[in-house]
N, C-alpha and C. Protein backbone atom coordinates (compact mmCIF):
# COMPACT_ATOMS: atom_id res chain seq x y z
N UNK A 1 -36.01 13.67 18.05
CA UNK A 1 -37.22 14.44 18.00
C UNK A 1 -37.81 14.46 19.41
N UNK A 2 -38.15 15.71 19.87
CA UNK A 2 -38.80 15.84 21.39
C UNK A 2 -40.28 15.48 21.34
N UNK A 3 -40.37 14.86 22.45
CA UNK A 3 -41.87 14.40 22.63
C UNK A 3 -41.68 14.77 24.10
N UNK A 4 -43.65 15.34 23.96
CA UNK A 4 -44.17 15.69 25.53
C UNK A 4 -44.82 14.74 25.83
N UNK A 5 -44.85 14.40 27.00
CA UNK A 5 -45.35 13.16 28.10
C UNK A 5 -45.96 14.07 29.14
N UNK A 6 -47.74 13.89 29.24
CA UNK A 6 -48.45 14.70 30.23
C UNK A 6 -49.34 14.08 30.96
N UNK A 7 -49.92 14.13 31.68
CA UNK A 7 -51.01 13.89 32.32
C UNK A 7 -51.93 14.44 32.05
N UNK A 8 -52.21 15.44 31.87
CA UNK A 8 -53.45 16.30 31.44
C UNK A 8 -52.68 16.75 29.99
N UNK A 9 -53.00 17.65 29.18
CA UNK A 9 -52.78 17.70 28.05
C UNK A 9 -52.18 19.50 27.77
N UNK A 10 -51.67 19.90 28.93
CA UNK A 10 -51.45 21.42 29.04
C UNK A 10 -49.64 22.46 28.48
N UNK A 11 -49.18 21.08 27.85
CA UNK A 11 -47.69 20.42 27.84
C UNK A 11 -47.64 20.91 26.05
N UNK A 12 -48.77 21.18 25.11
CA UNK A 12 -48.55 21.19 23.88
C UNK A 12 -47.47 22.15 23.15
N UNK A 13 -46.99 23.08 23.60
CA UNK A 13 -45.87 23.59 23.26
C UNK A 13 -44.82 23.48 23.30
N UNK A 14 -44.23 22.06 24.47
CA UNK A 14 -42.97 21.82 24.80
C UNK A 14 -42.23 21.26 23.91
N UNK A 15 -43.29 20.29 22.40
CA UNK A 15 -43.08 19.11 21.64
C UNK A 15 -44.00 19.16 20.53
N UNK A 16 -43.25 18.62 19.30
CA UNK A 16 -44.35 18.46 18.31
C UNK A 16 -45.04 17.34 18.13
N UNK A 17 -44.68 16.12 19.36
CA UNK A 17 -45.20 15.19 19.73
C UNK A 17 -45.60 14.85 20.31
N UNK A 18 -46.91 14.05 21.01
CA UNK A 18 -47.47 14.36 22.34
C UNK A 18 -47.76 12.73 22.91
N UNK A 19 -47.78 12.84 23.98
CA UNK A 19 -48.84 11.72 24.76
C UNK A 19 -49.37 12.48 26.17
N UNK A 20 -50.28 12.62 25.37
CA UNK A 20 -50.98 13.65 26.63
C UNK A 20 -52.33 12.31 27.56
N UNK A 21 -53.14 13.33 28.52
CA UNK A 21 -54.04 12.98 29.64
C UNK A 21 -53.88 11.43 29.82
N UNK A 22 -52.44 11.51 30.66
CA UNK A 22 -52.43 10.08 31.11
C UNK A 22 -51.91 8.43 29.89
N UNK A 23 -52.28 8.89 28.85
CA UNK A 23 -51.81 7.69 28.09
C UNK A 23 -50.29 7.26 28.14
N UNK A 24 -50.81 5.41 27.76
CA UNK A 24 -49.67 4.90 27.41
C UNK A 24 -49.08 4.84 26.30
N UNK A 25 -48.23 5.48 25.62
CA UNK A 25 -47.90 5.45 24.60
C UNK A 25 -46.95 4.70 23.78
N UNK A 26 -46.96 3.81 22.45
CA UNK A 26 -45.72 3.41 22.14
C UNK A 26 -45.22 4.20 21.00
N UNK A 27 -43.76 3.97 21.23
CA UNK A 27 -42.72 4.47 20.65
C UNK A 27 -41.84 3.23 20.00
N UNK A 28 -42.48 3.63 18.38
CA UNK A 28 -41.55 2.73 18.06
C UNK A 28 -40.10 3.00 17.57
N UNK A 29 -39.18 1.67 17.60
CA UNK A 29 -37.77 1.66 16.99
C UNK A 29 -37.42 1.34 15.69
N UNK A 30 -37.23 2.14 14.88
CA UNK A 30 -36.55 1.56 14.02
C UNK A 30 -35.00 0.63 13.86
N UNK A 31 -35.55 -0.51 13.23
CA UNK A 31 -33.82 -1.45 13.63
C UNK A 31 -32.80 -0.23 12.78
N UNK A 32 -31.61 -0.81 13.43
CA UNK A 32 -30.48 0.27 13.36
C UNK A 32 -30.09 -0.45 11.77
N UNK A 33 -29.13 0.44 11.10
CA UNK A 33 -28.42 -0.61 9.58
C UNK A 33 -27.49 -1.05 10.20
N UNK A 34 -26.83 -2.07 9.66
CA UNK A 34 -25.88 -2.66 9.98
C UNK A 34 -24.80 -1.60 8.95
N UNK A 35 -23.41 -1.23 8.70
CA UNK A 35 -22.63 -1.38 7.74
C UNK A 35 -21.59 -1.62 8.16
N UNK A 36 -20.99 -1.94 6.70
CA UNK A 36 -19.61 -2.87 6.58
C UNK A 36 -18.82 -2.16 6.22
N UNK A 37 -17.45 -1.45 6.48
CA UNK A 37 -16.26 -0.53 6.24
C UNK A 37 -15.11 -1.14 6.09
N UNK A 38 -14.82 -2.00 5.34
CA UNK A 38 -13.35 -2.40 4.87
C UNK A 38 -12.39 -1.31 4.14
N UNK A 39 -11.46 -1.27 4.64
CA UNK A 39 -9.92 0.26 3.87
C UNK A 39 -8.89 -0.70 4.06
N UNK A 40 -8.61 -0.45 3.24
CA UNK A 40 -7.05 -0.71 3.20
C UNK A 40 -5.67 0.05 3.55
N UNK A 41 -4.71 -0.76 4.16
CA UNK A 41 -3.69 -0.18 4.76
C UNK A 41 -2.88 0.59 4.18
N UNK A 42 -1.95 1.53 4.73
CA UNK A 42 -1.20 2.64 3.73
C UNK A 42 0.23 2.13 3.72
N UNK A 43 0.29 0.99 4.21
CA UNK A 43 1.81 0.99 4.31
C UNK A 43 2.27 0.06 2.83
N UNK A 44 3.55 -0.41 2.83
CA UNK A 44 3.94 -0.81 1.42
C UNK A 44 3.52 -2.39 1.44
N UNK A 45 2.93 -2.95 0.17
CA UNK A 45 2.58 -4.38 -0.16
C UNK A 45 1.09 -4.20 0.57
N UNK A 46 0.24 -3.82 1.08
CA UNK A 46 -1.19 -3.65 1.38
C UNK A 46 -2.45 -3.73 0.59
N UNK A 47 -1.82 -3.80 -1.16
CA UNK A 47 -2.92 -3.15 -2.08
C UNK A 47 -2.91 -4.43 -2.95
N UNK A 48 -3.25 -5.72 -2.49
CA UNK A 48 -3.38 -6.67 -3.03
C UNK A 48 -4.97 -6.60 -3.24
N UNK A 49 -5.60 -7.72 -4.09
CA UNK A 49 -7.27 -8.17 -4.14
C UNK A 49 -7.52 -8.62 -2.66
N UNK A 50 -8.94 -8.39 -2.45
CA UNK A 50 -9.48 -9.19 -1.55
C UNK A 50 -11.06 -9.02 -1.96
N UNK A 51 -11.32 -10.96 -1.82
CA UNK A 51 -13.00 -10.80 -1.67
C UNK A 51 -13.36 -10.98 -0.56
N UNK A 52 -14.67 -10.36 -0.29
CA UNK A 52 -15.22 -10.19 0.76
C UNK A 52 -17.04 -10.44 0.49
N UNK A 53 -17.45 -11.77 1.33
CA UNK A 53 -18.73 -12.00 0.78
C UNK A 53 -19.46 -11.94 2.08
N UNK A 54 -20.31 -11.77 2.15
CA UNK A 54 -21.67 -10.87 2.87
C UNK A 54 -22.68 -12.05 3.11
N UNK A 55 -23.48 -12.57 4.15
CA UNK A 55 -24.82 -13.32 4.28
C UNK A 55 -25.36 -11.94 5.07
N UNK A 56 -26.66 -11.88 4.44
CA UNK A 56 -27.64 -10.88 4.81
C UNK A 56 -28.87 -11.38 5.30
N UNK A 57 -28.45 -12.81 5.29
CA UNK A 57 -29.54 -13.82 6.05
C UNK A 57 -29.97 -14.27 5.02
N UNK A 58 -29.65 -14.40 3.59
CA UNK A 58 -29.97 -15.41 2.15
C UNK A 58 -28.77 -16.54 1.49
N UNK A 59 -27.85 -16.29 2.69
CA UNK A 59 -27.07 -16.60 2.11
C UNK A 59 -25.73 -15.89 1.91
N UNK A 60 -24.48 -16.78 1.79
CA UNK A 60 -23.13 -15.47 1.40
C UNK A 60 -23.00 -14.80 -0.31
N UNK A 61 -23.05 -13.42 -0.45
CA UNK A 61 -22.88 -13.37 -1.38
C UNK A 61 -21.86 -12.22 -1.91
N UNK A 62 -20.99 -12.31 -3.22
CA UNK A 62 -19.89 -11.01 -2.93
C UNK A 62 -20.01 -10.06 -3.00
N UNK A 63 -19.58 -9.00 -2.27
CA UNK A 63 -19.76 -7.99 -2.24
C UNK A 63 -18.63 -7.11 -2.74
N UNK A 64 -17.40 -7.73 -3.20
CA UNK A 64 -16.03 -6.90 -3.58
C UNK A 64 -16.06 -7.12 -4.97
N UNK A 65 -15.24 -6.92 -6.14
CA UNK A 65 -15.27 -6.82 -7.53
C UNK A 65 -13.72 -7.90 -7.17
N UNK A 66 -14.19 -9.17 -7.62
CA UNK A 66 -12.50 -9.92 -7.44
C UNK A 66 -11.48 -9.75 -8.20
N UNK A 67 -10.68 -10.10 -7.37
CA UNK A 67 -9.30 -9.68 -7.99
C UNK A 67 -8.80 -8.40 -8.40
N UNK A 68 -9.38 -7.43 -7.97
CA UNK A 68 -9.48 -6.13 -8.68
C UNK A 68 -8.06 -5.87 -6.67
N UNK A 69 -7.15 -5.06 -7.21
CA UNK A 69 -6.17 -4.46 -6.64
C UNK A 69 -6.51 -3.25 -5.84
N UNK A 70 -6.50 -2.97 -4.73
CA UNK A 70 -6.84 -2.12 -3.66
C UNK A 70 -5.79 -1.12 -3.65
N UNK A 71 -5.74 0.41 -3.88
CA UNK A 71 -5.09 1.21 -3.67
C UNK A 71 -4.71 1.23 -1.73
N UNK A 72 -4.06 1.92 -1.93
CA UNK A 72 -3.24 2.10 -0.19
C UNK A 72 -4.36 3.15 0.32
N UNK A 73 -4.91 2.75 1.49
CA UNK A 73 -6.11 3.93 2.20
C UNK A 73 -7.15 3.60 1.27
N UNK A 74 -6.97 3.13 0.10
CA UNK A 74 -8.79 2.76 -0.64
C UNK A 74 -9.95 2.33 0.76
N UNK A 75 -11.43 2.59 0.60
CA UNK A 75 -11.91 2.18 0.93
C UNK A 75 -12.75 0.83 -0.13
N UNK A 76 -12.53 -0.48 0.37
CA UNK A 76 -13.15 -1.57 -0.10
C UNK A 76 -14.61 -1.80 -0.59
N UNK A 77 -15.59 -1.17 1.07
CA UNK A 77 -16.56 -1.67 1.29
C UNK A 77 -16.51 -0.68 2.09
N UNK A 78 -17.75 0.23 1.78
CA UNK A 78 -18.50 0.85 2.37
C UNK A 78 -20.71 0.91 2.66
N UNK A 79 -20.79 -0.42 3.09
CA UNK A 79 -22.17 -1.00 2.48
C UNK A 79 -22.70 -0.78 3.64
N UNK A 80 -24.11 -0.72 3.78
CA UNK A 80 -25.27 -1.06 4.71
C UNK A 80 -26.03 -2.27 4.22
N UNK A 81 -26.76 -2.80 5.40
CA UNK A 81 -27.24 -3.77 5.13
C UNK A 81 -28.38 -3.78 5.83
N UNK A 82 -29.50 -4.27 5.86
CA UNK A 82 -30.65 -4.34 6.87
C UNK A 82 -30.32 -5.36 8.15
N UNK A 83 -29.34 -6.44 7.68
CA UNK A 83 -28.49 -7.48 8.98
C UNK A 83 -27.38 -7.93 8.11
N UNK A 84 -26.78 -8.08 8.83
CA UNK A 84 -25.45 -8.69 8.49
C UNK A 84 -25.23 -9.86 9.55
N UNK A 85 -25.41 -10.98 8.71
CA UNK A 85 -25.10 -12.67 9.58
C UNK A 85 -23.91 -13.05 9.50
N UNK A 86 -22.96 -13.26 8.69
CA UNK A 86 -21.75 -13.33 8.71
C UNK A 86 -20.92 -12.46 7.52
N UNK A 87 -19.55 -12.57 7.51
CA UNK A 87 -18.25 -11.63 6.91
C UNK A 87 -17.42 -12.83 6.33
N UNK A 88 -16.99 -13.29 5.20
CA UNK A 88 -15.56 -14.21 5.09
C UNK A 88 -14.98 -13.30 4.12
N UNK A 89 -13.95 -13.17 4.11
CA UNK A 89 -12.94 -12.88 3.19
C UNK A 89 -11.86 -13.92 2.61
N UNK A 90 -11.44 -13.71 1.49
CA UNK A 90 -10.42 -14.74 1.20
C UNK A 90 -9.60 -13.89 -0.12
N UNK A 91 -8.11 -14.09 -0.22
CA UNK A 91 -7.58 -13.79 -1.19
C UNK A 91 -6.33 -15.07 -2.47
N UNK A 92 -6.40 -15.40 -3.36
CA UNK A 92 -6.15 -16.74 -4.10
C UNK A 92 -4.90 -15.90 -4.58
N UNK A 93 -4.62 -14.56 -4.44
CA UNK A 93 -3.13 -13.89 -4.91
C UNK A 93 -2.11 -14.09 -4.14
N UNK A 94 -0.88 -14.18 -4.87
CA UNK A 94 0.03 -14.03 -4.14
C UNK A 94 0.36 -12.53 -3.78
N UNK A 95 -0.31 -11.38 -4.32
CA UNK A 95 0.10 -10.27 -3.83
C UNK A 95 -0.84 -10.36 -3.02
N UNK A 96 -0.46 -9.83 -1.36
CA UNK A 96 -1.65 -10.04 -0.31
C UNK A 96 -2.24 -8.52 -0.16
N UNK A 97 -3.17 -8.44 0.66
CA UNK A 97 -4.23 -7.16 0.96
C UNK A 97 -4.03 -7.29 2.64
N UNK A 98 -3.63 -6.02 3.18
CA UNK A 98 -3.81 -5.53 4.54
C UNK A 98 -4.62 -4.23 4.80
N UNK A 99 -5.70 -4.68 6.00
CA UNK A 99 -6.22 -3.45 6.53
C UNK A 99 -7.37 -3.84 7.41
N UNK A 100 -8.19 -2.99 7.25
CA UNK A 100 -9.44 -2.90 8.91
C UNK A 100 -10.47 -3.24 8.18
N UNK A 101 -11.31 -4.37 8.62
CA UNK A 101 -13.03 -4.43 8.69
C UNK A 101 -13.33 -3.79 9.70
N UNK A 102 -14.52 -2.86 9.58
CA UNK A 102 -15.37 -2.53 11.05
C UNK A 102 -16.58 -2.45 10.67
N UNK A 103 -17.82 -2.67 11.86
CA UNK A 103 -18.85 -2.68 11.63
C UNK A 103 -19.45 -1.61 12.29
N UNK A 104 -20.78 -1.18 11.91
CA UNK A 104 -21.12 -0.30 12.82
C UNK A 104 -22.90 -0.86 12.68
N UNK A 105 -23.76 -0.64 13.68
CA UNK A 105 -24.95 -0.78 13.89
C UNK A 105 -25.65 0.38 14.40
N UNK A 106 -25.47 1.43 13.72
CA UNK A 106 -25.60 2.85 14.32
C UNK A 106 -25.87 3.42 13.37
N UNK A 107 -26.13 3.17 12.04
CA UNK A 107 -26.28 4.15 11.18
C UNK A 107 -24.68 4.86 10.84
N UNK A 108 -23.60 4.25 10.79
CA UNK A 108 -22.36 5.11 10.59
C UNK A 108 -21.84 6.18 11.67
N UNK A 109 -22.75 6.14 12.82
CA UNK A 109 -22.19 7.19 14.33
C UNK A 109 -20.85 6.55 14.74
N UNK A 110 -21.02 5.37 15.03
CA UNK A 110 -19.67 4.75 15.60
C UNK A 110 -19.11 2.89 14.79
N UNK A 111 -17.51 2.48 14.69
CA UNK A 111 -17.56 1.26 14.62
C UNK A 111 -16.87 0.66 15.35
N UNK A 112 -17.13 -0.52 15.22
CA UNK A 112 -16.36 -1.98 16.01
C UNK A 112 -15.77 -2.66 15.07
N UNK A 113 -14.47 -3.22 15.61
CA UNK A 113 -13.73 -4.20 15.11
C UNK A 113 -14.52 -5.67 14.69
N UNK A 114 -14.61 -6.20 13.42
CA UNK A 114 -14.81 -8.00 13.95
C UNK A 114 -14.10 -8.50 14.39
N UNK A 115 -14.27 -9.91 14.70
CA UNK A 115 -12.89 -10.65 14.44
C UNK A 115 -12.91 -12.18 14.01
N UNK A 116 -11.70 -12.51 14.06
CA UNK A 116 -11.83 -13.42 12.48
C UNK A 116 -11.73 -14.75 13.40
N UNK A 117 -12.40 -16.10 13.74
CA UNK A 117 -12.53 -17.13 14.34
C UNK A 117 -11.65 -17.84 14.17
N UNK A 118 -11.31 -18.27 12.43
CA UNK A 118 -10.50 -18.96 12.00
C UNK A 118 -9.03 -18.22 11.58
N UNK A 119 -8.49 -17.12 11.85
CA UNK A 119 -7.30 -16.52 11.32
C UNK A 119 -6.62 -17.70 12.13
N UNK A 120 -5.47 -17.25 11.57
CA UNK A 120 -4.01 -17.24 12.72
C UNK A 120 -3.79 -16.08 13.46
N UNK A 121 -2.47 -16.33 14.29
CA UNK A 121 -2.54 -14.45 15.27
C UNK A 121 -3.19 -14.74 16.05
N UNK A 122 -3.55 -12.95 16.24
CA UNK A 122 -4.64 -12.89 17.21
C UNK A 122 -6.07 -13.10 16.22
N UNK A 123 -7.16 -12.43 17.01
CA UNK A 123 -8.63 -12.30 16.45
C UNK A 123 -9.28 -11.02 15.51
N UNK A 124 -8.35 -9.88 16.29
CA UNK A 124 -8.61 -8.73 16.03
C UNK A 124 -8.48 -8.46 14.55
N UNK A 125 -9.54 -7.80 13.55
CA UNK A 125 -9.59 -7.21 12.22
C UNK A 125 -9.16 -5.87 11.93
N UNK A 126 -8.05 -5.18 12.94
CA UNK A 126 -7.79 -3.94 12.78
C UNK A 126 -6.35 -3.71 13.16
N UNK A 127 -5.40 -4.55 12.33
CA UNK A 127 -5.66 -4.41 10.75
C UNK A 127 -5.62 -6.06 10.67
N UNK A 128 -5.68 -6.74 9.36
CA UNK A 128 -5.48 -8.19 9.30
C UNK A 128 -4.81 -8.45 8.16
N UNK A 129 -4.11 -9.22 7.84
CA UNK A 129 -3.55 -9.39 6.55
C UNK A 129 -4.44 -10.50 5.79
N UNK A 130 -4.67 -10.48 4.55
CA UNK A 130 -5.21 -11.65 3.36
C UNK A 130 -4.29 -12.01 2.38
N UNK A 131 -4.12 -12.69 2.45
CA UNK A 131 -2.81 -12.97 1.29
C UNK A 131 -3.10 -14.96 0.83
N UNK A 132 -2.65 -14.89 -0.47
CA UNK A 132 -3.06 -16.26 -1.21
C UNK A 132 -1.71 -16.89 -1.02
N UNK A 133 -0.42 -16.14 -0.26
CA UNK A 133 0.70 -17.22 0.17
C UNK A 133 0.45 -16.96 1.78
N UNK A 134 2.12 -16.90 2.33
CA UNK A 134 2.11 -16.91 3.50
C UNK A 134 3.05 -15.95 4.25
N UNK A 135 3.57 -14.89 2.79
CA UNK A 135 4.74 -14.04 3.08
C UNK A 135 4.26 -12.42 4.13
N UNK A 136 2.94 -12.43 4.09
CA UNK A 136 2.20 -11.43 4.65
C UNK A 136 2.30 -10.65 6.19
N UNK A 137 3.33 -11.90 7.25
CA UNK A 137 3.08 -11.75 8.36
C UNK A 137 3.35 -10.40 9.29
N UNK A 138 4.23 -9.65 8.39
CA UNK A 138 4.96 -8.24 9.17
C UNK A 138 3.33 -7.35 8.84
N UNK A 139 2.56 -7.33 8.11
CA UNK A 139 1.47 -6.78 7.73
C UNK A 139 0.57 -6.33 9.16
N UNK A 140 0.57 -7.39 9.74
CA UNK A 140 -0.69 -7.29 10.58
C UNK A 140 -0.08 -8.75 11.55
N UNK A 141 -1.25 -8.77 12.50
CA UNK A 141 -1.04 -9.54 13.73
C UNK A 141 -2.50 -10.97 13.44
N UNK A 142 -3.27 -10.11 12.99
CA UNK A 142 -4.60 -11.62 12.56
C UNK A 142 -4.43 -11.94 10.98
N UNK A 143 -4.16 -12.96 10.57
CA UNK A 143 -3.54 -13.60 9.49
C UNK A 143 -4.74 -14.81 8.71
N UNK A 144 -5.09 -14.17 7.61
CA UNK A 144 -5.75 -15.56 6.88
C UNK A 144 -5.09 -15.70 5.49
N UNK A 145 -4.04 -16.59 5.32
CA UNK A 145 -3.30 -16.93 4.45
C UNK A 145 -3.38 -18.27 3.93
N UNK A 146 -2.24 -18.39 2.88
CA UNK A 146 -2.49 -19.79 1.90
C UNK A 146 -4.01 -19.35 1.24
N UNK A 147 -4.44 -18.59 0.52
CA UNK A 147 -5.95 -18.41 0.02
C UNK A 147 -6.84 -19.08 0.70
N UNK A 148 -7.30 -19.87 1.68
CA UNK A 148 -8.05 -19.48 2.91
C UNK A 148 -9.29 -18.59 2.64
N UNK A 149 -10.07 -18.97 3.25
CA UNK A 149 -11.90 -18.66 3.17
C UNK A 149 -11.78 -18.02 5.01
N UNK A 150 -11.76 -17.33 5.17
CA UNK A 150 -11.32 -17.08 6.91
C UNK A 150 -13.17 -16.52 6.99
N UNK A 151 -13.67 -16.56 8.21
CA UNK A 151 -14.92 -16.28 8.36
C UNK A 151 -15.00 -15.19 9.94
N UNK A 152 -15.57 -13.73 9.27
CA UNK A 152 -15.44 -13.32 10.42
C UNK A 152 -16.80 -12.61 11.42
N UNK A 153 -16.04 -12.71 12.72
CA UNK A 153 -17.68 -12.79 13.03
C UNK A 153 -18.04 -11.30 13.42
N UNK A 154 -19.76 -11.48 13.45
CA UNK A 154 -20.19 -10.11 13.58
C UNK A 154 -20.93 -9.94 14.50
N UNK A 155 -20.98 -9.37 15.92
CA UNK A 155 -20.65 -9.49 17.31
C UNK A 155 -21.27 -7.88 17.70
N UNK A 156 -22.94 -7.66 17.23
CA UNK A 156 -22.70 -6.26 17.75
C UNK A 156 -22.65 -5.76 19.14
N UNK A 157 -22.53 -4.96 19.33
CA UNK A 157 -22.93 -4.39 21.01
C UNK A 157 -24.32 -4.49 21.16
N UNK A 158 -24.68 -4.09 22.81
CA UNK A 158 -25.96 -3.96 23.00
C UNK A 158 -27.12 -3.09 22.79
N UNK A 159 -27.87 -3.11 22.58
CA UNK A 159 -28.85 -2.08 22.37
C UNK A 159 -29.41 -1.29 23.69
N UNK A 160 -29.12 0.30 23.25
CA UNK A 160 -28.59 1.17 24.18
C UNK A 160 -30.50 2.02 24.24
N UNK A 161 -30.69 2.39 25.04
CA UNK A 161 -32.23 3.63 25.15
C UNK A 161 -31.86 4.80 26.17
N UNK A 162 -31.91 5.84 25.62
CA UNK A 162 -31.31 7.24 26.33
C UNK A 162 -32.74 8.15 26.06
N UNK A 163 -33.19 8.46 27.64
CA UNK A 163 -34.12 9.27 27.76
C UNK A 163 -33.50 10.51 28.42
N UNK A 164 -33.71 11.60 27.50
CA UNK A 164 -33.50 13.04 28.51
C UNK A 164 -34.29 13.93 28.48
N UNK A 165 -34.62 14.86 29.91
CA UNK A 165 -35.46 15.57 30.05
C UNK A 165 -34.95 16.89 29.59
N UNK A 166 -36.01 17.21 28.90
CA UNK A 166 -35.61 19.15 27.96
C UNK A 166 -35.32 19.82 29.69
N UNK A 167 -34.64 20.46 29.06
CA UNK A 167 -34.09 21.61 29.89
C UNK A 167 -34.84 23.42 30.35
N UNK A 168 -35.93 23.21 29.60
CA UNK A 168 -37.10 23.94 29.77
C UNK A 168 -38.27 23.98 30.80
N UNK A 169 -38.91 25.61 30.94
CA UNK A 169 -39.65 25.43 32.17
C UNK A 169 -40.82 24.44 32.12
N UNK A 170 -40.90 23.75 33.26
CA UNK A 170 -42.30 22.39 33.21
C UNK A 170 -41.66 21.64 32.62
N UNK A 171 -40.67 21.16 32.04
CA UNK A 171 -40.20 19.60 31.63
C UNK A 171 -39.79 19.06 32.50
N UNK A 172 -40.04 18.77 33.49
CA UNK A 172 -39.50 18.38 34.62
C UNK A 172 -40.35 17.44 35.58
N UNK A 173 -41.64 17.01 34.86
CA UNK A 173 -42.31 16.15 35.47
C UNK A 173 -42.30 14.49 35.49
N UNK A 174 -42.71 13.79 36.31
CA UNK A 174 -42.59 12.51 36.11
C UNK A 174 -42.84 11.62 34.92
N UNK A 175 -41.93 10.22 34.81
CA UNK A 175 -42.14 9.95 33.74
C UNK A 175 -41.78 8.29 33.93
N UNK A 176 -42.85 7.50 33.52
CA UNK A 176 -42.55 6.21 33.81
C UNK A 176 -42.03 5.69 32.18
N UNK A 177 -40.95 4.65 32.31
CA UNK A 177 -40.35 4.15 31.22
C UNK A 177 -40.27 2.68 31.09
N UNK A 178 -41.45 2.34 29.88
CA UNK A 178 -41.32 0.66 29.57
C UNK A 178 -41.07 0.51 28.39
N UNK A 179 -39.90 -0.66 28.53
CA UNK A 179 -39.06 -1.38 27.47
C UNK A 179 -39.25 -2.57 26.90
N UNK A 180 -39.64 -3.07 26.20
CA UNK A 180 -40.04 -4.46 25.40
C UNK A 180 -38.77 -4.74 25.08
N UNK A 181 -38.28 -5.82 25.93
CA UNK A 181 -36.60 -6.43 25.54
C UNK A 181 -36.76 -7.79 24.83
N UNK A 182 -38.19 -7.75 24.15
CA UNK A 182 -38.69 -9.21 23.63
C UNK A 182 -39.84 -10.38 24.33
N UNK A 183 -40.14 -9.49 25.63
CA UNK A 183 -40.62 -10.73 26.86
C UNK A 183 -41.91 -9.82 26.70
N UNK A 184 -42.13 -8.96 26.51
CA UNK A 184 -43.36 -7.88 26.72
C UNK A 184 -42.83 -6.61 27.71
N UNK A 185 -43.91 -5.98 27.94
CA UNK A 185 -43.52 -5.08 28.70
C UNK A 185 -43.61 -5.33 30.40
């Protein structure tokens, strides 16, 4: 949404929002959602159970229907959350589950990989195998096997602020920019 920033107040058409004659104005942020995107892999043996439990800052709690069998490309978990504190997954089957957690803190614009502290492998959750034995390994490269509680972490990026000036006549005047990064302004 465009907002005009004026000194005098002569700017009212540029915006349906104003801070006109000189004021300081705040602008507030709304926190971003967190969500959680677990799918499952398309390749063969991928469509095992997996739970997947959620702390939203009360605590872990599940968020998957257990034991219930994952089609190939299913999506798992497609949730928002107001925060997301930690991710564990674990599977007690011997048929295992492969595929991608990602998170996004954007409202669903973009995601990030987690990654898993305690796997085997590497770290990376894209893709990972879950499996309640240990036959899983051609699956994926980050491994939480033997039914295993694996805990993964959630690591967002930084918080980004993009100011641009309209491209219209008179938008083009000065403009001072303060950020509250927690310390004040």
């Amino acid at each position: 949404m465009p907002i005009s920033v004026d000194g005098n107040a002569d700017g009212g058409d540029q915006a349906t929002t104003w801070c006109f004659d000189g004021a300081t104005c705040t602008l507030s942020v709304e926190a971003p959602k967190n969500c959680l995107r677990v799918t499952t892999g398309n390749s063969y043996n991928y469509d095992g159970p997996l739970n997947v439990f959620v702390d939203s800052g009360s605590g872990y709690v599940t968020v998957s229907t257990p034991g219930k069998h994952h089609g190939k490309g299913e999506i798992v978990i497609d949730q928002c959350f107001h925060t997301i504190v930690g991710v564990k997954v674990s599977n007690q089957s011997v048929i295992g589950w492969a595929g991608v957690f990602e998170l996004s803190t954007d409202r669903k614009v973009s995601y990030f990989p987690l990654t898993c502290s305690d796997c085997t492998g590497t770290t990376n959750t894209m893709p990972i195998s879950v499996d309640g034995n240990a036959d899983g390994g051609d699956q994926a490269t980050t491994w939480c096997f033997d039914g295993a509680t694996c805990t993964l972490s959630v690591e967002a990026p930084k918080n980004c602020l993009r100011v641009t000036t309209g491209n219209s006549y008179n938008y083009d005047g000065p403009l001072n920019v303060f950020v509250d990064s927690g310390s004040g302004y």
